[in-house]
PDB file of N, CA and C in Angstrom:
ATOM      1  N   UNK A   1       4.991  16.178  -4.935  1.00  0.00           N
ATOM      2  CA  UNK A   1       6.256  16.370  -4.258  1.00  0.00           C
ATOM      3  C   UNK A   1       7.338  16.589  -5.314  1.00  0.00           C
ATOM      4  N   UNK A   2       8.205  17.829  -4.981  1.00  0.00           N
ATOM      5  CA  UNK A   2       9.097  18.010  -6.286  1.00  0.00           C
ATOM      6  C   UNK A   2      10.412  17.096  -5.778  1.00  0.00           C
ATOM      7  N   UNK A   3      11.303  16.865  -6.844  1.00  0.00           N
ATOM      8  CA  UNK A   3      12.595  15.564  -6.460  1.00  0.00           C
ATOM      9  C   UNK A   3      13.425  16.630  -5.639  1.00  0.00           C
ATOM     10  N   UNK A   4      14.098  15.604  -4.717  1.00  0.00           N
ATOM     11  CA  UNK A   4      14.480  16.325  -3.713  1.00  0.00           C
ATOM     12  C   UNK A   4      16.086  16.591  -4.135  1.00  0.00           C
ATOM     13  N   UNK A   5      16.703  17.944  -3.920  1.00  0.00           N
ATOM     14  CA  UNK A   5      17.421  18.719  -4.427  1.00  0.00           C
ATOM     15  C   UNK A   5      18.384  19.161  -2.661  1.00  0.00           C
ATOM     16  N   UNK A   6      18.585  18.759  -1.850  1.00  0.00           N
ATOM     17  CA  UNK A   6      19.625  19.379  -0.741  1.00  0.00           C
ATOM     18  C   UNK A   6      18.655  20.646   0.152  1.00  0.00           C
ATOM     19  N   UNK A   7      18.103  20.932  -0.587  1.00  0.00           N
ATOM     20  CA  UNK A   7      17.465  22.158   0.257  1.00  0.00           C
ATOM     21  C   UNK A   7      16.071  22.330   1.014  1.00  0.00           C
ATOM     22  N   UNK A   8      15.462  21.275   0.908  1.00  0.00           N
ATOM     23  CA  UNK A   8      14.569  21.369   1.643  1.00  0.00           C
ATOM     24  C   UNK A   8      14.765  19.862   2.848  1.00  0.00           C
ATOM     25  N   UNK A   9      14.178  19.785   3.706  1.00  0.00           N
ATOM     26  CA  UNK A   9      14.415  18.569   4.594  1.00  0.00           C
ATOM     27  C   UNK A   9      13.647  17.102   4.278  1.00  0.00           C
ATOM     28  N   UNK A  10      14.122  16.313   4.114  1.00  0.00           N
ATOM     29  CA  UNK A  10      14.114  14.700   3.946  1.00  0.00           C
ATOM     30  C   UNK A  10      12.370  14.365   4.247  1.00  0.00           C
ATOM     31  N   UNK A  11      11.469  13.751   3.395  1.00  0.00           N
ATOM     32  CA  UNK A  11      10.605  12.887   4.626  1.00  0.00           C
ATOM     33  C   UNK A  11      11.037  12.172   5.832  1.00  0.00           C
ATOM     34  N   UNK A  12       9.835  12.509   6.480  1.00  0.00           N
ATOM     35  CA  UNK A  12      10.929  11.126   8.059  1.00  0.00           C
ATOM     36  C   UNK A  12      10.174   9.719   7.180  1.00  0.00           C
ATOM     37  N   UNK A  13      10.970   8.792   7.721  1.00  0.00           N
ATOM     38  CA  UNK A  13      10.751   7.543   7.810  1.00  0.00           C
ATOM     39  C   UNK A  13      10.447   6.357   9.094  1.00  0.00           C
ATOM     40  N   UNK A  14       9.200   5.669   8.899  1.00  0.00           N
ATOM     41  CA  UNK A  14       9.047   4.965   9.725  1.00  0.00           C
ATOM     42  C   UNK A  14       9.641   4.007   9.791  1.00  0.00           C
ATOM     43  N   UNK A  15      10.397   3.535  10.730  1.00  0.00           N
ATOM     44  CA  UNK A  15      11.054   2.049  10.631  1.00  0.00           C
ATOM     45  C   UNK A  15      10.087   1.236  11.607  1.00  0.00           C
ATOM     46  N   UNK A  16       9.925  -0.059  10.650  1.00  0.00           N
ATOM     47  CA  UNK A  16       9.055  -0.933  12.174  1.00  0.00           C
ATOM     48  C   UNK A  16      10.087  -2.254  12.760  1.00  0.00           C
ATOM     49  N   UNK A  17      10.870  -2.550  11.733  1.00  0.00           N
ATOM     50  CA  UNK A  17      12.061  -3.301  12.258  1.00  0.00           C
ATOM     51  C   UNK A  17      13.126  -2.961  11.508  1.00  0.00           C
ATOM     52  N   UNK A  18      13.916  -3.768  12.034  1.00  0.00           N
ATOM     53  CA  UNK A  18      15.340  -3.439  11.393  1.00  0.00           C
ATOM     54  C   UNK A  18      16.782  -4.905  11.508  1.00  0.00           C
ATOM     55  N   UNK A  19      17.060  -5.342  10.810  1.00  0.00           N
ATOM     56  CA  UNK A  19      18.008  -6.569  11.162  1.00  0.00           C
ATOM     57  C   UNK A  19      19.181  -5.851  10.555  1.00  0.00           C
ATOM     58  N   UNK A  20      21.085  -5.674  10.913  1.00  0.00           N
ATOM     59  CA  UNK A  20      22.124  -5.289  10.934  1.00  0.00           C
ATOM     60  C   UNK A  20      22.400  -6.631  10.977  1.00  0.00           C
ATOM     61  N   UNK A  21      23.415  -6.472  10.010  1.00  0.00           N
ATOM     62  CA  UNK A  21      24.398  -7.916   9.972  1.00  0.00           C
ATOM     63  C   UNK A  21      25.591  -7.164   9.313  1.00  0.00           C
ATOM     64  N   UNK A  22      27.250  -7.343   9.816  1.00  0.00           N
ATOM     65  CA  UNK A  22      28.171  -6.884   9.503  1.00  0.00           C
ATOM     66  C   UNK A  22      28.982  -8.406   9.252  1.00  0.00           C
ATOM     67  N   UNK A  23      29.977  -7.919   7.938  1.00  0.00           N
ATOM     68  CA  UNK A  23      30.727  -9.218   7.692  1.00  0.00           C
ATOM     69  C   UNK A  23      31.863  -8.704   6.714  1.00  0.00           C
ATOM     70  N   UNK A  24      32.877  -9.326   6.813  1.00  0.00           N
ATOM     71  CA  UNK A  24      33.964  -8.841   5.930  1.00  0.00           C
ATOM     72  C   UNK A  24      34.136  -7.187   5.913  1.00  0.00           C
ATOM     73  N   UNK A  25      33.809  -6.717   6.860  1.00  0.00           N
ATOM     74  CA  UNK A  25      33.833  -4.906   6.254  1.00  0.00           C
ATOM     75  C   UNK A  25      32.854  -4.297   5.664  1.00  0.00           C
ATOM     76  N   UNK A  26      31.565  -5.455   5.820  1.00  0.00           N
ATOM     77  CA  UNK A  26      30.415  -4.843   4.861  1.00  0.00           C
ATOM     78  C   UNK A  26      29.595  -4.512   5.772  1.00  0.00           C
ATOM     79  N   UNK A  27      29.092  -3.583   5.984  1.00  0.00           N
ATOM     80  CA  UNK A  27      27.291  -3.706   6.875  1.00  0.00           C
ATOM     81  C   UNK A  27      26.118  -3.758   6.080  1.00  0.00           C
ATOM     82  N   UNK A  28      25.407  -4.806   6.555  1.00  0.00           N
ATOM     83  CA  UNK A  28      23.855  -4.796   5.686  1.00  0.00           C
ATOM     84  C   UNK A  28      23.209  -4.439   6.703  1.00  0.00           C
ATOM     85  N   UNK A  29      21.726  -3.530   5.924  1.00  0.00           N
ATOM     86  CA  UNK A  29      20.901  -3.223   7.048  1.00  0.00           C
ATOM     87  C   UNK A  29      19.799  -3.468   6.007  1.00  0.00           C
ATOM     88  N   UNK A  30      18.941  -4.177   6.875  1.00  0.00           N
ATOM     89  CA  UNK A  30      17.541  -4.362   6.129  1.00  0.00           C
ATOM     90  C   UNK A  30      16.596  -3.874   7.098  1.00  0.00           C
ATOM     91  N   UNK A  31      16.075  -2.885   6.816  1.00  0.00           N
ATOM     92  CA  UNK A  31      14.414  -2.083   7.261  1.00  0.00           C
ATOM     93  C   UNK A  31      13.462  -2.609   7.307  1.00  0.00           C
ATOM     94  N   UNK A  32      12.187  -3.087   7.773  1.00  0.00           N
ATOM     95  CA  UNK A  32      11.180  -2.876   7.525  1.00  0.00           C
ATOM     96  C   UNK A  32      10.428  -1.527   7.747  1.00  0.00           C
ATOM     97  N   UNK A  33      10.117  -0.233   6.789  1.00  0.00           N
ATOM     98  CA  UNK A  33       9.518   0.597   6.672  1.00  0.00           C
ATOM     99  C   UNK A  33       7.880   0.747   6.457  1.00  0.00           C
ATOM    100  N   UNK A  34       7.238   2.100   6.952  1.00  0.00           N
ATOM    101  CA  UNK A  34       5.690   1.922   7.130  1.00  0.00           C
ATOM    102  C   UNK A  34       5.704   3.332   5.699  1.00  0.00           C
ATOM    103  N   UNK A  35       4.932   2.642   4.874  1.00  0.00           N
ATOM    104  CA  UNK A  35       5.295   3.730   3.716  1.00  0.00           C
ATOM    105  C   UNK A  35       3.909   4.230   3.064  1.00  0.00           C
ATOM    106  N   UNK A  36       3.028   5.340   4.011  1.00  0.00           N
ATOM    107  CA  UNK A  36       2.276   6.027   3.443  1.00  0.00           C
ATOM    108  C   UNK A  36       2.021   6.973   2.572  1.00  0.00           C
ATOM    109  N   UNK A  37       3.101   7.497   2.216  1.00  0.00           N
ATOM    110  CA  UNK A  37       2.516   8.633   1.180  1.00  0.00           C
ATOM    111  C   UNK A  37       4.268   8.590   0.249  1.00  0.00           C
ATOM    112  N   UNK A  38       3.598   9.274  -0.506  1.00  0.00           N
ATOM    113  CA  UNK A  38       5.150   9.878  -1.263  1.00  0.00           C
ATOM    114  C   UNK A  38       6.500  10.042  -0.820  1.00  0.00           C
ATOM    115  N   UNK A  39       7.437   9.310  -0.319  1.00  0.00           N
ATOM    116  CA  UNK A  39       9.029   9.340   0.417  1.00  0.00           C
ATOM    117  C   UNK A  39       9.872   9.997  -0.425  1.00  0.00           C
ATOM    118  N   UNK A  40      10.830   9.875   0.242  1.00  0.00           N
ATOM    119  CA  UNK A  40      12.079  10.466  -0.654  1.00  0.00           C
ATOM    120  C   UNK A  40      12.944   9.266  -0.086  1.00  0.00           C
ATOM    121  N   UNK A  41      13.388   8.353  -1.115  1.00  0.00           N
ATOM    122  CA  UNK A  41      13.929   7.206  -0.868  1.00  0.00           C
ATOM    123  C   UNK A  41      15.536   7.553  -1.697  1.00  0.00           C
ATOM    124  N   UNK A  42      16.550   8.459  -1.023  1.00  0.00           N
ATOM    125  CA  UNK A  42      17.477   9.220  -1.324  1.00  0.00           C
ATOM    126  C   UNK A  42      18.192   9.078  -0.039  1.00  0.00           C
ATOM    127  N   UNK A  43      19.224   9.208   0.141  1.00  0.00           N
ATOM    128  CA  UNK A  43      20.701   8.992   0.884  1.00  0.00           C
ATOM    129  C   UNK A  43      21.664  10.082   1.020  1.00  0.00           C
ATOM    130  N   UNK A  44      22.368  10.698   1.332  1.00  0.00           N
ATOM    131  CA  UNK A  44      23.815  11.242   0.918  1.00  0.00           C
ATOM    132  C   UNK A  44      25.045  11.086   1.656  1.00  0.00           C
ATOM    133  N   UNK A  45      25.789  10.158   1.547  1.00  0.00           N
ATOM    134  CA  UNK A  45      26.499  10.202   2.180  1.00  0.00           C
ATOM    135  C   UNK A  45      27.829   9.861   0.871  1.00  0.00           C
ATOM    136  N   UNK A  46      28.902  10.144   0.956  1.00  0.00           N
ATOM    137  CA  UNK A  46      29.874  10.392   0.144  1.00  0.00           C
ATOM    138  C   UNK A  46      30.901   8.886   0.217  1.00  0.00           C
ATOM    139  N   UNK A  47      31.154   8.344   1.583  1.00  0.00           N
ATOM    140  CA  UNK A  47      31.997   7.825   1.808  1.00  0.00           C
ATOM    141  C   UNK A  47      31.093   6.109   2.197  1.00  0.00           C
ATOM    142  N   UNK A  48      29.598   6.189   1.477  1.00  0.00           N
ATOM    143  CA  UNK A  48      29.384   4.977   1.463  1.00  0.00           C
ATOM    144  C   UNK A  48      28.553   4.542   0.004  1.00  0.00           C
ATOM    145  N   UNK A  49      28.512   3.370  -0.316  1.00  0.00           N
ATOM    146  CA  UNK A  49      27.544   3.113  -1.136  1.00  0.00           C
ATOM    147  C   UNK A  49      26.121   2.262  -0.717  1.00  0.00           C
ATOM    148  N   UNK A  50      25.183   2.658  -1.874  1.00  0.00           N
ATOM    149  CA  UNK A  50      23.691   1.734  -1.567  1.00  0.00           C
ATOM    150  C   UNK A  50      22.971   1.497  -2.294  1.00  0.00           C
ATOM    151  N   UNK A  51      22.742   0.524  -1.733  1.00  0.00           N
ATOM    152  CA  UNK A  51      21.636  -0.359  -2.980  1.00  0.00           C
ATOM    153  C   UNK A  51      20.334  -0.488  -2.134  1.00  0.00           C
ATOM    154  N   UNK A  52      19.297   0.494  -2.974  1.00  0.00           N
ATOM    155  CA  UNK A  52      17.852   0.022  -2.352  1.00  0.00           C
ATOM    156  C   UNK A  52      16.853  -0.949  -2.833  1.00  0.00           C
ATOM    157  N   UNK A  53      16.442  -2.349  -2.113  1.00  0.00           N
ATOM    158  CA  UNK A  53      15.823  -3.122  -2.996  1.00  0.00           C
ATOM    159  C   UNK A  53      14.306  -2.452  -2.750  1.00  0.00           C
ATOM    160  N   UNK A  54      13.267  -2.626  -3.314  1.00  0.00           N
ATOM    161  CA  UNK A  54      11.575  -2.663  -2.529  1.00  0.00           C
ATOM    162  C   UNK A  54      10.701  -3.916  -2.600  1.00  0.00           C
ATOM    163  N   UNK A  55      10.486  -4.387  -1.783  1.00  0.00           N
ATOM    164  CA  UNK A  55       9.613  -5.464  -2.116  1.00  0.00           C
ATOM    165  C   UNK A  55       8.092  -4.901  -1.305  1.00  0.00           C
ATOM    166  N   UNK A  56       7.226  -5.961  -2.310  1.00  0.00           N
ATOM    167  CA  UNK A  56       5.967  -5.702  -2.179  1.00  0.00           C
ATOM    168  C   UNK A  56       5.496  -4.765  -1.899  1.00  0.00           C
ATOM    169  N   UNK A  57       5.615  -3.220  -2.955  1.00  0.00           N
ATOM    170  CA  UNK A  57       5.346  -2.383  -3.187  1.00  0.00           C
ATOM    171  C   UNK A  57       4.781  -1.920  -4.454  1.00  0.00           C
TER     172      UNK A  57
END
């Protein structure tokens, strides 16, 4: 898989859960994702920031 560059379309992602917690102006979202093959674990959005942790991977 070549690094992903805007022009071609995203892997999809499986979500199997998901917990949202908002506080002070912040939103956290924690995923649980189903992660078979090669992702593109990439974002774009301008007007937010992110931090991706991975566990037990």
């Amino acid at each position: 898989m070549r690094l992903w560059d805007g022009e071609r379309a995203l892997t999809p992602r499986t979500v199997l859960h998901e917990k949202t917690l908002t506080t002070s102006g912040l939103a956290f979202r924690y995923p649980t994702e189903q992660v078979d093959a090669e992702t593109d674990w990439c974002c774009v959005d301008d007007t937010l920031h992110f931090i991706s942790v991975h566990r037990r991977a």
